[in-house]
PDB file of N, CA and C in Angstrom:
ATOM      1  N   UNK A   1      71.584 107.844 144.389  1.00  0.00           N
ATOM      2  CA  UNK A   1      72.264 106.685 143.837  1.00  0.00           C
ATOM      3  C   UNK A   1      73.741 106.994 143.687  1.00  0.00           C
ATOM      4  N   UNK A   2      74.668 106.075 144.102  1.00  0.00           N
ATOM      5  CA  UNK A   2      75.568 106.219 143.829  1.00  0.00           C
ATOM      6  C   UNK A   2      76.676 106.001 142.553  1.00  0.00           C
ATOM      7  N   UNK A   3      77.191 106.471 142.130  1.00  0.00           N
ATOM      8  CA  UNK A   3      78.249 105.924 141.198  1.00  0.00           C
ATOM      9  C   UNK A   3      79.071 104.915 141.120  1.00  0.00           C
ATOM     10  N   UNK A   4      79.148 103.969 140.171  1.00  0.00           N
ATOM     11  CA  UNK A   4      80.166 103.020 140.329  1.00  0.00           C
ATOM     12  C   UNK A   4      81.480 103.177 139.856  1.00  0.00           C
ATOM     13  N   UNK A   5      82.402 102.904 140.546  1.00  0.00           N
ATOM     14  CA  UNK A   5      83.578 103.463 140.288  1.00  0.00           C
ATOM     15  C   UNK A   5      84.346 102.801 139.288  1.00  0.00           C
ATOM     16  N   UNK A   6      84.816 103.443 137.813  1.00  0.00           N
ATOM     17  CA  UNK A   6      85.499 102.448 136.982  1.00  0.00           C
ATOM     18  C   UNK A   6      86.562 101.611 137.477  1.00  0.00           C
ATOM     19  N   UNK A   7      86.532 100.230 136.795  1.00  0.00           N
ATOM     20  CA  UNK A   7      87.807  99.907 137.755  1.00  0.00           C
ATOM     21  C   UNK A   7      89.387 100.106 137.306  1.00  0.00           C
ATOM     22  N   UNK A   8      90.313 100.233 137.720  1.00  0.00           N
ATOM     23  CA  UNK A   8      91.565 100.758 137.583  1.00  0.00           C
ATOM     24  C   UNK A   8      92.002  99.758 136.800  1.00  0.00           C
ATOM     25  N   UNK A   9      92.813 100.458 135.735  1.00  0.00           N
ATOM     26  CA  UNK A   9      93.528  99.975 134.479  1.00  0.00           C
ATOM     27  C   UNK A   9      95.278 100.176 134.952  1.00  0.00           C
ATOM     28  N   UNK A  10      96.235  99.045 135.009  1.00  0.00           N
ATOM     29  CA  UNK A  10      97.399  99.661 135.245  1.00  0.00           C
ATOM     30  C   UNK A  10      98.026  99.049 133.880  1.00  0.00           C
ATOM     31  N   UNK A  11      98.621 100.720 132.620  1.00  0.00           N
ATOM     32  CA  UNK A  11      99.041  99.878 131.582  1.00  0.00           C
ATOM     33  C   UNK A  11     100.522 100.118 131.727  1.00  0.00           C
ATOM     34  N   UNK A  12     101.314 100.060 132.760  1.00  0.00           N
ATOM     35  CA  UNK A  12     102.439  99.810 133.126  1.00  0.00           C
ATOM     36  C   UNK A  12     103.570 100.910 132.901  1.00  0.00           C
ATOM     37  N   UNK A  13     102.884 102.055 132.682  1.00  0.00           N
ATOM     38  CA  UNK A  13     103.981 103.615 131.785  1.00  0.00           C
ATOM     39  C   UNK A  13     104.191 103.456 133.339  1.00  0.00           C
ATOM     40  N   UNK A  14     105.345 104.235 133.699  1.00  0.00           N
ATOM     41  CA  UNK A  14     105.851 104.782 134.703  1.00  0.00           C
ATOM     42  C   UNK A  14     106.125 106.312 134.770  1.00  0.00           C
ATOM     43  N   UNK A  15     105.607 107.141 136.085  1.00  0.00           N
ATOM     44  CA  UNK A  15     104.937 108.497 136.199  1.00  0.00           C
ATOM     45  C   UNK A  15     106.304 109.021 136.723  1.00  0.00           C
ATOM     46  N   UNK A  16     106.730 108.461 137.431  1.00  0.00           N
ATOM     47  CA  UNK A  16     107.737 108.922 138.327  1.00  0.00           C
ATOM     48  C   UNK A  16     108.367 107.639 139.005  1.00  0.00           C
ATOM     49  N   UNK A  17     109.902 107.789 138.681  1.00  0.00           N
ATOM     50  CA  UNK A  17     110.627 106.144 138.830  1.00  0.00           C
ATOM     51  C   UNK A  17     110.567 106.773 140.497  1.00  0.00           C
ATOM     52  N   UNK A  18     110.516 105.939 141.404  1.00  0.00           N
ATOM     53  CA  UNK A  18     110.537 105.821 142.421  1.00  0.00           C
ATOM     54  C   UNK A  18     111.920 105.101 143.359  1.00  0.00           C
ATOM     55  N   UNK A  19     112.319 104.273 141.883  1.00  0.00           N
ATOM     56  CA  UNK A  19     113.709 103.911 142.725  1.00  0.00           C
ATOM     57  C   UNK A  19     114.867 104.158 143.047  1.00  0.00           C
ATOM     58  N   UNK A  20     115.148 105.235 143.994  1.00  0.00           N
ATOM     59  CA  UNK A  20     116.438 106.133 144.499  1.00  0.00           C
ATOM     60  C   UNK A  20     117.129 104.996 145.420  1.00  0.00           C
ATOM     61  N   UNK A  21     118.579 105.712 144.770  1.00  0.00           N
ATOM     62  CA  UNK A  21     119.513 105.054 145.369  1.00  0.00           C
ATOM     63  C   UNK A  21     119.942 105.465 146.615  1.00  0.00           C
ATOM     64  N   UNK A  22     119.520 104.397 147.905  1.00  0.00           N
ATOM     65  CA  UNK A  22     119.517 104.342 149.449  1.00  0.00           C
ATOM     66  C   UNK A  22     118.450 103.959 150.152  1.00  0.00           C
ATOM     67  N   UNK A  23     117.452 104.318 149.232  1.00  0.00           N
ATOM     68  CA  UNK A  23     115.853 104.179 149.788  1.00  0.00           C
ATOM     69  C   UNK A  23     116.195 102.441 150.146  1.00  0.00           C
ATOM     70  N   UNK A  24     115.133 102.143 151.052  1.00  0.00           N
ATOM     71  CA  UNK A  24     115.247 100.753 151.663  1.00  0.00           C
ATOM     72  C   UNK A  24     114.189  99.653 150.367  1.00  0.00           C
ATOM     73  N   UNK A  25     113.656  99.973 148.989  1.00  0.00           N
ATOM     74  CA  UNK A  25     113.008  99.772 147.831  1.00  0.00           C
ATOM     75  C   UNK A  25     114.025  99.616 146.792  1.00  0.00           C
ATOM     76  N   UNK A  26     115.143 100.078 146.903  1.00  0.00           N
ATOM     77  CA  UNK A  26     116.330 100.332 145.792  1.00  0.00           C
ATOM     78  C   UNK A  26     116.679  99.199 145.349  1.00  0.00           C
ATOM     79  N   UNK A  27     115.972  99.207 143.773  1.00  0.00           N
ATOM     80  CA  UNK A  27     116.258  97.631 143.021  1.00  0.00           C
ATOM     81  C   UNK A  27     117.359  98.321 142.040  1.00  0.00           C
ATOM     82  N   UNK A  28     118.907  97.890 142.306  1.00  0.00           N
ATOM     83  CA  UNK A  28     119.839  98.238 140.826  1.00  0.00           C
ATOM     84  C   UNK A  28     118.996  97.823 139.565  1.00  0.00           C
ATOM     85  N   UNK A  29     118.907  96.647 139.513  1.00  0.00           N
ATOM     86  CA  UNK A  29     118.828  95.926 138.237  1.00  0.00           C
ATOM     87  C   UNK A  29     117.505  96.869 137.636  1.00  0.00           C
ATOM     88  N   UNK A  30     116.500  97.003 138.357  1.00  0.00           N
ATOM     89  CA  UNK A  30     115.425  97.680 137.441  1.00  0.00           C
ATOM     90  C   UNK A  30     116.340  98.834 136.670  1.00  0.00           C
ATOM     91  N   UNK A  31     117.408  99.264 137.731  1.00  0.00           N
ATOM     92  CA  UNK A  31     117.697 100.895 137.222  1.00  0.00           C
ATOM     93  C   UNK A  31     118.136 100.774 135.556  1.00  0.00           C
ATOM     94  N   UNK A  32     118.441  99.840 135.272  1.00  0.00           N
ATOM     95  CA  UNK A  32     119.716  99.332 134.652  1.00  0.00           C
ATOM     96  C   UNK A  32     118.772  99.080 132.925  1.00  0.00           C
ATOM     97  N   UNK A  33     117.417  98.220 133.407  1.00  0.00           N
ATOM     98  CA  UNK A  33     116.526  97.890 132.451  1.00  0.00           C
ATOM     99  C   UNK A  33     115.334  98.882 132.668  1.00  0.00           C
ATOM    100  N   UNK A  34     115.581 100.251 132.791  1.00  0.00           N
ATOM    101  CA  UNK A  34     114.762 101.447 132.291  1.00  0.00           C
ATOM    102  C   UNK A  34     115.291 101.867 131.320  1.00  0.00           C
ATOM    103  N   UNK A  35     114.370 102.268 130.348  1.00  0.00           N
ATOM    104  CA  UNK A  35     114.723 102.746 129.083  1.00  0.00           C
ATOM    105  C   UNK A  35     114.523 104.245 129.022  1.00  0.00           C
ATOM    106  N   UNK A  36     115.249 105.271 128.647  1.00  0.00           N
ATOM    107  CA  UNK A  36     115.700 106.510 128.770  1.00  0.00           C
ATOM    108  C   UNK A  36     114.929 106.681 127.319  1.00  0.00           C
ATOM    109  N   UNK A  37     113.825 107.484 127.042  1.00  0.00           N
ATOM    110  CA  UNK A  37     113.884 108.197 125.744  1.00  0.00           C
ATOM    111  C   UNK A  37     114.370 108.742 125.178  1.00  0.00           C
ATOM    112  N   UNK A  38     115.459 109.784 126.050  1.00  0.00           N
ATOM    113  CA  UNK A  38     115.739 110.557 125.175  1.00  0.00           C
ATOM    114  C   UNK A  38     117.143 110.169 125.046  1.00  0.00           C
ATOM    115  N   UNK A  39     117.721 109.214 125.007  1.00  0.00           N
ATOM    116  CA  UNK A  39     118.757 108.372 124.303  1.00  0.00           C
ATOM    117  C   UNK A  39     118.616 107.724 123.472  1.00  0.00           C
ATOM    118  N   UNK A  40     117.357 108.073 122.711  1.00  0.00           N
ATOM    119  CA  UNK A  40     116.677 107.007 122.017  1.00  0.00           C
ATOM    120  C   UNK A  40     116.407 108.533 120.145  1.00  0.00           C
ATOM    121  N   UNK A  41     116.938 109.486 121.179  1.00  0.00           N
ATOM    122  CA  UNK A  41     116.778 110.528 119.384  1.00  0.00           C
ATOM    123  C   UNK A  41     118.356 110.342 118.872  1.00  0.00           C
ATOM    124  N   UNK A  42     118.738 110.513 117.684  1.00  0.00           N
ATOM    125  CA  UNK A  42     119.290 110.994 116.891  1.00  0.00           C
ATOM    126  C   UNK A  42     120.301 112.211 117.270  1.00  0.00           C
ATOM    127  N   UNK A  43     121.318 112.216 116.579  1.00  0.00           N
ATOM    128  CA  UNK A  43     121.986 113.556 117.052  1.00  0.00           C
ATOM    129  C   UNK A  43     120.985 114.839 116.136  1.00  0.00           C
ATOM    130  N   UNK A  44     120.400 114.418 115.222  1.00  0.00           N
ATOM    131  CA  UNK A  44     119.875 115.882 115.014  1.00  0.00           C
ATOM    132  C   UNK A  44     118.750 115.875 115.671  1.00  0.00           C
ATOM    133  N   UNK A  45     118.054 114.958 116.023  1.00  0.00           N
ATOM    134  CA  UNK A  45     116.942 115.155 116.624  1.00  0.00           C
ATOM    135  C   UNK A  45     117.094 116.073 118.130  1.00  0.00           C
ATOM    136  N   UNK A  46     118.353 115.587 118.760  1.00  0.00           N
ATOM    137  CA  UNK A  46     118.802 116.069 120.051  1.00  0.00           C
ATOM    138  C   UNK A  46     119.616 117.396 119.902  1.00  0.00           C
ATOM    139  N   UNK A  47     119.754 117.816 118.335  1.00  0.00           N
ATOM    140  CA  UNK A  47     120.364 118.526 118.502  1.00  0.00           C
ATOM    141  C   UNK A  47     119.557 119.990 118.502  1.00  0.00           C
ATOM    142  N   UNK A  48     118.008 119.839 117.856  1.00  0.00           N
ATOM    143  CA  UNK A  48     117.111 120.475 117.198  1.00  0.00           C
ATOM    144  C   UNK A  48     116.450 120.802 118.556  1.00  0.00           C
ATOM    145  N   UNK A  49     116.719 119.576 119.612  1.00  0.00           N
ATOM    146  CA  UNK A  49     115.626 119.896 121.095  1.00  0.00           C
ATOM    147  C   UNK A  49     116.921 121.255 122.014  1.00  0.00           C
ATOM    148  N   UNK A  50     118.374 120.920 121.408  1.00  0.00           N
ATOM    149  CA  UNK A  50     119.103 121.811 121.915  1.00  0.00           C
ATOM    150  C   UNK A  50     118.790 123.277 121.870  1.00  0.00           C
ATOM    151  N   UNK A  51     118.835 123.183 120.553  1.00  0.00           N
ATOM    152  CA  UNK A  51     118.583 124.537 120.020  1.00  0.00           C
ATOM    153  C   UNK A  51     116.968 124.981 120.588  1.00  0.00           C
ATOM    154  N   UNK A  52     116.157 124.128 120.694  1.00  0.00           N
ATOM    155  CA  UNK A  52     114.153 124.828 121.258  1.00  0.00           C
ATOM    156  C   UNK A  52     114.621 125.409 122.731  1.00  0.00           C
ATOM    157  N   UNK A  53     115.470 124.043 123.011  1.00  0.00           N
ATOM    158  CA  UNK A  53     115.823 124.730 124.754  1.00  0.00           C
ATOM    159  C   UNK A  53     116.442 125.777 125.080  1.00  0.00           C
ATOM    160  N   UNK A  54     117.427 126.114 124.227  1.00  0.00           N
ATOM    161  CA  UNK A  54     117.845 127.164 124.273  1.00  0.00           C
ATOM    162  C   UNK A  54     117.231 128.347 123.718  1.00  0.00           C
ATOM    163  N   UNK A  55     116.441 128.534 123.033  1.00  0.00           N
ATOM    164  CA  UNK A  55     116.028 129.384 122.266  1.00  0.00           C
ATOM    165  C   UNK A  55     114.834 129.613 123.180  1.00  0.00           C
ATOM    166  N   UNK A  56     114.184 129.382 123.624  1.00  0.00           N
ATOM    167  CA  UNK A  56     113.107 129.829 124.999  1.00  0.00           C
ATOM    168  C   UNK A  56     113.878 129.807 126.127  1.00  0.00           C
ATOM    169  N   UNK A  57     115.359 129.606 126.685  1.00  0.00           N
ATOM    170  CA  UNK A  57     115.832 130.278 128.064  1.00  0.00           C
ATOM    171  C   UNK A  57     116.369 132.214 127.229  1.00  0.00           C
ATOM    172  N   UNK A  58     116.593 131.706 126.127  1.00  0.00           N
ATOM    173  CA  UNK A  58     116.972 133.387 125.696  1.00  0.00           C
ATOM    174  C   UNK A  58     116.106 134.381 125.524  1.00  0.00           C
ATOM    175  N   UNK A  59     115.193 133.554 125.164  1.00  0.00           N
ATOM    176  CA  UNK A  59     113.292 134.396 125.100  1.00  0.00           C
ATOM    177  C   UNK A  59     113.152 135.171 127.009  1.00  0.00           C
ATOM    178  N   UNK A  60     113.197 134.442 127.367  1.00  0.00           N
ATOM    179  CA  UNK A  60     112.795 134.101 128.968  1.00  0.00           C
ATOM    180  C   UNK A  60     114.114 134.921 129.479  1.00  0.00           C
ATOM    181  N   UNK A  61     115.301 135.176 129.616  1.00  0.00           N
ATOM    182  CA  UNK A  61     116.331 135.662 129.545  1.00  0.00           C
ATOM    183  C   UNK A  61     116.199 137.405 128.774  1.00  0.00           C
ATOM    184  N   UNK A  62     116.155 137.508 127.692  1.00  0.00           N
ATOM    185  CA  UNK A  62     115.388 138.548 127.279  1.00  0.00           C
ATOM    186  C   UNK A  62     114.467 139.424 127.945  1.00  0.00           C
ATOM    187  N   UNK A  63     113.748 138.884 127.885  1.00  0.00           N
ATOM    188  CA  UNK A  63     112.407 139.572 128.609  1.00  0.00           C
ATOM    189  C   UNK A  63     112.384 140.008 129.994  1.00  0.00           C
ATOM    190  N   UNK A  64     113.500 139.353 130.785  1.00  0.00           N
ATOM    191  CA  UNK A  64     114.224 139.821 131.995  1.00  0.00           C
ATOM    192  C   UNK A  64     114.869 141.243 131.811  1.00  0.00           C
ATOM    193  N   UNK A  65     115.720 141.223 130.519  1.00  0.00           N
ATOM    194  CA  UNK A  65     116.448 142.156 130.250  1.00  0.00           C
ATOM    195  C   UNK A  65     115.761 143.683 130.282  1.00  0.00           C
ATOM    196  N   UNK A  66     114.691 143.426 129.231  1.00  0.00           N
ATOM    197  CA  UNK A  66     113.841 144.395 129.111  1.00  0.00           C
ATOM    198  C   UNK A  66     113.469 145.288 129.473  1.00  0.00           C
ATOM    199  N   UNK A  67     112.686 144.604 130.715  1.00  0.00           N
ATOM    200  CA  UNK A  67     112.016 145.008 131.670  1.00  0.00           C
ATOM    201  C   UNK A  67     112.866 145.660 133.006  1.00  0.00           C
ATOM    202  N   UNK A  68     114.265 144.844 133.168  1.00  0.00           N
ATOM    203  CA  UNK A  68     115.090 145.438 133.843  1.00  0.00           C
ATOM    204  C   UNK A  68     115.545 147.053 133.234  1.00  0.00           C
ATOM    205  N   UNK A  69     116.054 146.969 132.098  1.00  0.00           N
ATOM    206  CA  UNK A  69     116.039 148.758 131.586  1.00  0.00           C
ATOM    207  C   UNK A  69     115.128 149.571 131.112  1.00  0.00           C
ATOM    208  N   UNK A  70     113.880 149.071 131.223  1.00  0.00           N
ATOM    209  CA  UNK A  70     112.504 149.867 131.141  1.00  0.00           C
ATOM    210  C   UNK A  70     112.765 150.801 132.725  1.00  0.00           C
ATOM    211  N   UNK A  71     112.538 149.581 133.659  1.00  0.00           N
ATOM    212  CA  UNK A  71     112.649 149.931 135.090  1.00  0.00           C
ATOM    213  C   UNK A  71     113.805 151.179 135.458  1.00  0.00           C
ATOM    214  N   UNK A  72     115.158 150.807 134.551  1.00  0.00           N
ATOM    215  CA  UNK A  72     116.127 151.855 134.887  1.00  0.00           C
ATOM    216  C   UNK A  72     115.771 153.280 134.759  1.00  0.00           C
ATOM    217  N   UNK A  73     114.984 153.111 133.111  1.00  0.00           N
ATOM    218  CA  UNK A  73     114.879 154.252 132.672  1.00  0.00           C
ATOM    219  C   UNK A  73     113.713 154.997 133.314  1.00  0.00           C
ATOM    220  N   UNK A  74     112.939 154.389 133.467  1.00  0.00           N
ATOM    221  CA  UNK A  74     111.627 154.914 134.415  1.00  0.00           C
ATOM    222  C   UNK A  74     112.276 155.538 135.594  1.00  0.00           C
ATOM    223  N   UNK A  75     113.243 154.685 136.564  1.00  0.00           N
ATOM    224  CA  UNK A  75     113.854 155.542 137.586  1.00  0.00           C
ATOM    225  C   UNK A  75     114.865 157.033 137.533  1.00  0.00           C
ATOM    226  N   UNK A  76     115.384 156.791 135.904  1.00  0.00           N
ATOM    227  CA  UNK A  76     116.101 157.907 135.607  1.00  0.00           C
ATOM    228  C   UNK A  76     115.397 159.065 135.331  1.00  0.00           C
ATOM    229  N   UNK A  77     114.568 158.716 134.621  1.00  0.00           N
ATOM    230  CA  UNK A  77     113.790 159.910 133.837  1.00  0.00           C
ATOM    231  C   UNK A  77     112.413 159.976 134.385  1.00  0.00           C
ATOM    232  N   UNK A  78     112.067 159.625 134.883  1.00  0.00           N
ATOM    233  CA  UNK A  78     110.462 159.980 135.782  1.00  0.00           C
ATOM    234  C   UNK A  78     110.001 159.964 137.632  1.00  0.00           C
ATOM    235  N   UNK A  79     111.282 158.784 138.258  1.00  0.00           N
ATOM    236  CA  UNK A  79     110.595 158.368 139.781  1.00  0.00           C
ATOM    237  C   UNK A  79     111.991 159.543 140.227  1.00  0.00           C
ATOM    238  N   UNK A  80     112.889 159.979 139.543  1.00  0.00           N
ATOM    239  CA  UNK A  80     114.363 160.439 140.518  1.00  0.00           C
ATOM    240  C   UNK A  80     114.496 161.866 140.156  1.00  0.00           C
ATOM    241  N   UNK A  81     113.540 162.373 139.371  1.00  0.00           N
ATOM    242  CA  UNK A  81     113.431 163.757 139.112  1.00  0.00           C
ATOM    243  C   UNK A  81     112.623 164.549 139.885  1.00  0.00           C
TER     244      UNK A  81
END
């Protein structure tokens, strides 16, 4: 027996805007009446996402570091002797 397939719900969020400018689809006016969320926080709110963003590229940045003078020291003191 087969399955019946639910039928498709479209509740209108948008996944990925599709309308680039040149494409032979390119509606200005939609561009114009999309609403941007994140023009929509607060300066502290935007300022608080500043600081998360930054604070995990320095994590991530870091941990580059690390591992880069682990590596040095391993070559100094154990692979070059």
């Amino acid at each position: 027996m087969a399955k019946k397939k639910k039928d498709f719900y479209d509740d209108g969020r948008t996944v990925a805007d599709m309308n680039i400018d040149g494409m032979p689809w390119y509606n200005p006016k939609k561009r114009e009446s999309a609403a941007n969320p994140v023009s929509e926080l607060s300066p502290k709110e935007a300022f608080e996402v500043t600081k998360g963003v930054l604070a995990a590229a320095l994590a991530v940045g870091a941990v580059f570091v690390v591992v880069f003078l682990l590596f040095i020291l391993f070559c100094v003191f154990v692979w070059f002797r």
